[in-house]
Protein backbone atom coordinates (compact mmCIF):
# COMPACT_ATOMS: atom_id res chain seq x y z
CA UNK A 1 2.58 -8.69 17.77
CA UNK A 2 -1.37 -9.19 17.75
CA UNK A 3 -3.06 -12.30 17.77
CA UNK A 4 -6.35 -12.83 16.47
CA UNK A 5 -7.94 -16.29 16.44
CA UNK A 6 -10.70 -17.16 13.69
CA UNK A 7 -13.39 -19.79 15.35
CA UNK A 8 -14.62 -21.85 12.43
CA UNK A 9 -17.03 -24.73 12.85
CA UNK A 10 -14.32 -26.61 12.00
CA UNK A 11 -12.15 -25.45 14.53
CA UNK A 12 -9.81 -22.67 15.56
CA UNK A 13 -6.97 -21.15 13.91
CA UNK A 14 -4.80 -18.42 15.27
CA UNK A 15 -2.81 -15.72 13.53
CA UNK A 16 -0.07 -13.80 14.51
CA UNK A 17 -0.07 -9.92 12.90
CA UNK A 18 2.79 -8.32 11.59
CA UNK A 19 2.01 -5.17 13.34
CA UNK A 20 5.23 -3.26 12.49
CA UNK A 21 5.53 -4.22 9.43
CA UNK A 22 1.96 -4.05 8.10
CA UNK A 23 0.68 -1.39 10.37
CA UNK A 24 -2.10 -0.36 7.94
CA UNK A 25 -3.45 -3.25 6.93
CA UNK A 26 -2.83 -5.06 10.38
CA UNK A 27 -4.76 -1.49 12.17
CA UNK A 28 -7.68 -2.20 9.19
CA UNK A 29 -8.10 -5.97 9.94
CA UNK A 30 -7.89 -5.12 13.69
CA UNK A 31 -10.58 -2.55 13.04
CA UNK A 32 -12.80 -5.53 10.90
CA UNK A 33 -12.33 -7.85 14.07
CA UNK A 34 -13.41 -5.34 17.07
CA UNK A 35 -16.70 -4.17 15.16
CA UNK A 36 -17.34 -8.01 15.10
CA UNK A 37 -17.34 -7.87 10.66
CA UNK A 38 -16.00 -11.69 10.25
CA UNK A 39 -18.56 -13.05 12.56
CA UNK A 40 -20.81 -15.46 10.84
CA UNK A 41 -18.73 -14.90 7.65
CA UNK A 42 -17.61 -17.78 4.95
CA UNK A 43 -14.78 -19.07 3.78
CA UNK A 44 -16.51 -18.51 0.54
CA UNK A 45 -13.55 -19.26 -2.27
CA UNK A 46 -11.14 -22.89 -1.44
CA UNK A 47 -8.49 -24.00 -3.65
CA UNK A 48 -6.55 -26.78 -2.55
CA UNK A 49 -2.64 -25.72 -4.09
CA UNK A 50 -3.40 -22.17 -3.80
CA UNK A 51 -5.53 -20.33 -0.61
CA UNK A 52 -8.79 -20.23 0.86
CA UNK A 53 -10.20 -16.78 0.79
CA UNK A 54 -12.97 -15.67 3.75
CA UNK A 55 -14.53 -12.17 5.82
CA UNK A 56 -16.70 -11.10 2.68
CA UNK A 57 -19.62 -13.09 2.22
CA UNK A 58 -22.56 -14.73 4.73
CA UNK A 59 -23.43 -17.96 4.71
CA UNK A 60 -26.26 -17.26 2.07
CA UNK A 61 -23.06 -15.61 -0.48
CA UNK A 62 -24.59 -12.16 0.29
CA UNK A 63 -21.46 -9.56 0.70
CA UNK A 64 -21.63 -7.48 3.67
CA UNK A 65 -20.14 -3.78 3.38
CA UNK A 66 -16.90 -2.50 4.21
CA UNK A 67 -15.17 0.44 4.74
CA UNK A 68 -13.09 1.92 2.12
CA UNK A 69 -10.24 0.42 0.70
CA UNK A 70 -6.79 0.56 2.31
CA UNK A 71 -3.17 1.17 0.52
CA UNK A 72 -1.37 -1.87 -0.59
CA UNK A 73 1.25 -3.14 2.45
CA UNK A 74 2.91 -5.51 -0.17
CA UNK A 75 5.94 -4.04 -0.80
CA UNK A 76 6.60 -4.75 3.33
CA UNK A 77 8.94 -7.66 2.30
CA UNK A 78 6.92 -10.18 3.50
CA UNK A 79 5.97 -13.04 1.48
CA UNK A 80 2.86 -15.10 0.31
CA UNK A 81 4.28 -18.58 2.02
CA UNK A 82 2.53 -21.18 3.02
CA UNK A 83 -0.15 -20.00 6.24
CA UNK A 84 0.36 -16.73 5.81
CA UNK A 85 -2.38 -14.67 5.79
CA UNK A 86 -2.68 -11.71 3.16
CA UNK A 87 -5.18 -9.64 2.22
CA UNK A 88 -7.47 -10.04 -1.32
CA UNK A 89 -7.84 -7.22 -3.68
CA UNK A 90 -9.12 -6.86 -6.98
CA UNK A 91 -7.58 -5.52 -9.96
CA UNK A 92 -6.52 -2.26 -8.75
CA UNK A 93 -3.93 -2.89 -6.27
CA UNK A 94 -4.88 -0.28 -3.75
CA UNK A 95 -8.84 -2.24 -3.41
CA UNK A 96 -8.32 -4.24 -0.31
CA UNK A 97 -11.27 -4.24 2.44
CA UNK A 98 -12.21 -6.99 4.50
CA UNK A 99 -11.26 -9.78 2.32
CA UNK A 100 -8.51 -12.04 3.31
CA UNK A 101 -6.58 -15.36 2.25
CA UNK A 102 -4.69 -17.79 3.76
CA UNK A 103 -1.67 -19.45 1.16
CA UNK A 104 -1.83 -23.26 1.74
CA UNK A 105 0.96 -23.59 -0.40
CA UNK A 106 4.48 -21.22 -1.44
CA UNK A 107 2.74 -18.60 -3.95
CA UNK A 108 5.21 -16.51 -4.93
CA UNK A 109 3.92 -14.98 -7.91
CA UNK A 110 1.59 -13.59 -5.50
CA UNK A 111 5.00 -11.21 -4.05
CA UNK A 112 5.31 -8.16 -4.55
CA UNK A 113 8.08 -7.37 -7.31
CA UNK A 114 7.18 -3.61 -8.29
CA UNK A 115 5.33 -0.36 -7.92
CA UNK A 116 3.31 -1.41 -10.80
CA UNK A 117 -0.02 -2.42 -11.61
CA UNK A 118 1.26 -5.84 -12.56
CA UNK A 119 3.69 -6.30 -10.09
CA UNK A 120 1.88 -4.63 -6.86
CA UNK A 121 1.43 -8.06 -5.38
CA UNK A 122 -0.74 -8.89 -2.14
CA UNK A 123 -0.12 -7.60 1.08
CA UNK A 124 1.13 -10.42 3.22
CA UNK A 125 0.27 -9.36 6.78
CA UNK A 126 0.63 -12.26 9.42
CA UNK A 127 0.69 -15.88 9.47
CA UNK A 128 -0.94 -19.18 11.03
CA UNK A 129 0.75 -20.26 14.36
CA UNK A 130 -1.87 -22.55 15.63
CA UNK A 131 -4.72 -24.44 13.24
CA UNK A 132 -2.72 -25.11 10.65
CA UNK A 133 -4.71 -28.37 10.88
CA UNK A 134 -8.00 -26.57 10.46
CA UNK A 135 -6.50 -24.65 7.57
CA UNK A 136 -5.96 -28.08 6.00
CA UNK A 137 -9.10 -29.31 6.68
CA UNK A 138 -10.51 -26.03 4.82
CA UNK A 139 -8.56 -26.52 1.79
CA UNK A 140 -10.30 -29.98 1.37
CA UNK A 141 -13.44 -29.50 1.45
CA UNK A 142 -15.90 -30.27 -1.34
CA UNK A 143 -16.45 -27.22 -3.27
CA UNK A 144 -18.92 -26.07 -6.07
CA UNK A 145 -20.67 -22.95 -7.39
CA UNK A 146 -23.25 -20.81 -5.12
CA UNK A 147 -24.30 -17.24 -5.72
CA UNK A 148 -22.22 -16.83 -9.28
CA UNK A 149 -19.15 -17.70 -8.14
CA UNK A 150 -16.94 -20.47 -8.11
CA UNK A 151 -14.68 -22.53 -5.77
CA UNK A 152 -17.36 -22.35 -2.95
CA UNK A 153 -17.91 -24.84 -0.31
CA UNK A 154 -20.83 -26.98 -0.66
CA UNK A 155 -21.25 -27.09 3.71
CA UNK A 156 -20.72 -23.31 4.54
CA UNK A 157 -17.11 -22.73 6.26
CA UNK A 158 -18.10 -20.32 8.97
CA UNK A 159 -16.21 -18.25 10.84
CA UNK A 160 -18.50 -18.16 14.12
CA UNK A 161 -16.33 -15.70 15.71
CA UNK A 162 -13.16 -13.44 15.15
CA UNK A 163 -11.66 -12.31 18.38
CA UNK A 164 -8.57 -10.41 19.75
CA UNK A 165 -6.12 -13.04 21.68
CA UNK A 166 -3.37 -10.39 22.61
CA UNK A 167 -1.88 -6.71 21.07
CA UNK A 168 1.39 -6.00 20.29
């Protein structure tokens, strides 16, 4: 399996990818890591209960670009439990880029459940095996709106530096 740890200036958290059974969207977040994308991004949207989103935004709530969207993973049998790591997506179900979340708590209306647009789910593609502490810490920060959107941290999250620990 891959590991990729997240710096944050709140500490470190590590993930472990579910390479074989998320190859796609473990190869795309990979791909997000290496050209050095989450570096100096924001954990931009933090609800305590449900997940705290990050690799979109800068510091200043300015998205950077992406690549194009990747197919939905979520049918992989994985599910959105708490500190694992899954990707966000808008409407459309096949519209992840960059975007990820982290469940701090069991969201299981989150699973996938069918090949439909309202059960298409999100694509659960790793989890947290070390920071769960920092993920905690994240989830309780003070949050507010910045930028038109809600849920945002009033001191900036940042992920300083996304980097590959080991492939599998």
């Amino acid at each position: 399996m891959t590991t990729v740890r997240l710096t944050t200036n709140l500490g470190a958290i590590d993930l472990e990818l579910e390479d074989a059974k998320a190859p796609a969207t473990v190869a795309n977040f990979v791909q997000y890591v290496r050209e050095g994308h989450y570096d100096g991004t924001v954990f931009h949207r933090v609800i305590d209960g449900f997940m705290i989103q990050g690799g979109g935004f800068t510091p200043e709530m300015k998205q950077k670009p992406t690549r194009a969207a990747i197919a939905n993973e979520a049918e992989n049998g994985l599910t959105n439990d708490t500190y694992t790591v899954a990707m966000a997506r808008t409407s459309d179900p096949h519209s992840a880029t960059a975007q990820f979340f982290v469940n701090v708590n069991d969201n299981a209306f989150l699973n996938y459940k069918s090949s439909t647009p309202a059960g298409w789910g999100y694509a659960v593609f790793g989890r947290v095996v070390a920071g769960q502490d920092v993920v905690d810490s994240i989830k309780g920060v003070r949050t507010g709106n910045r930028g038109g959107h809600g849920d945002v941290p009033v001191e900036p999250v940042v992920i300083e530096k996304a980097e590959i620990l080991s492939e599998g």
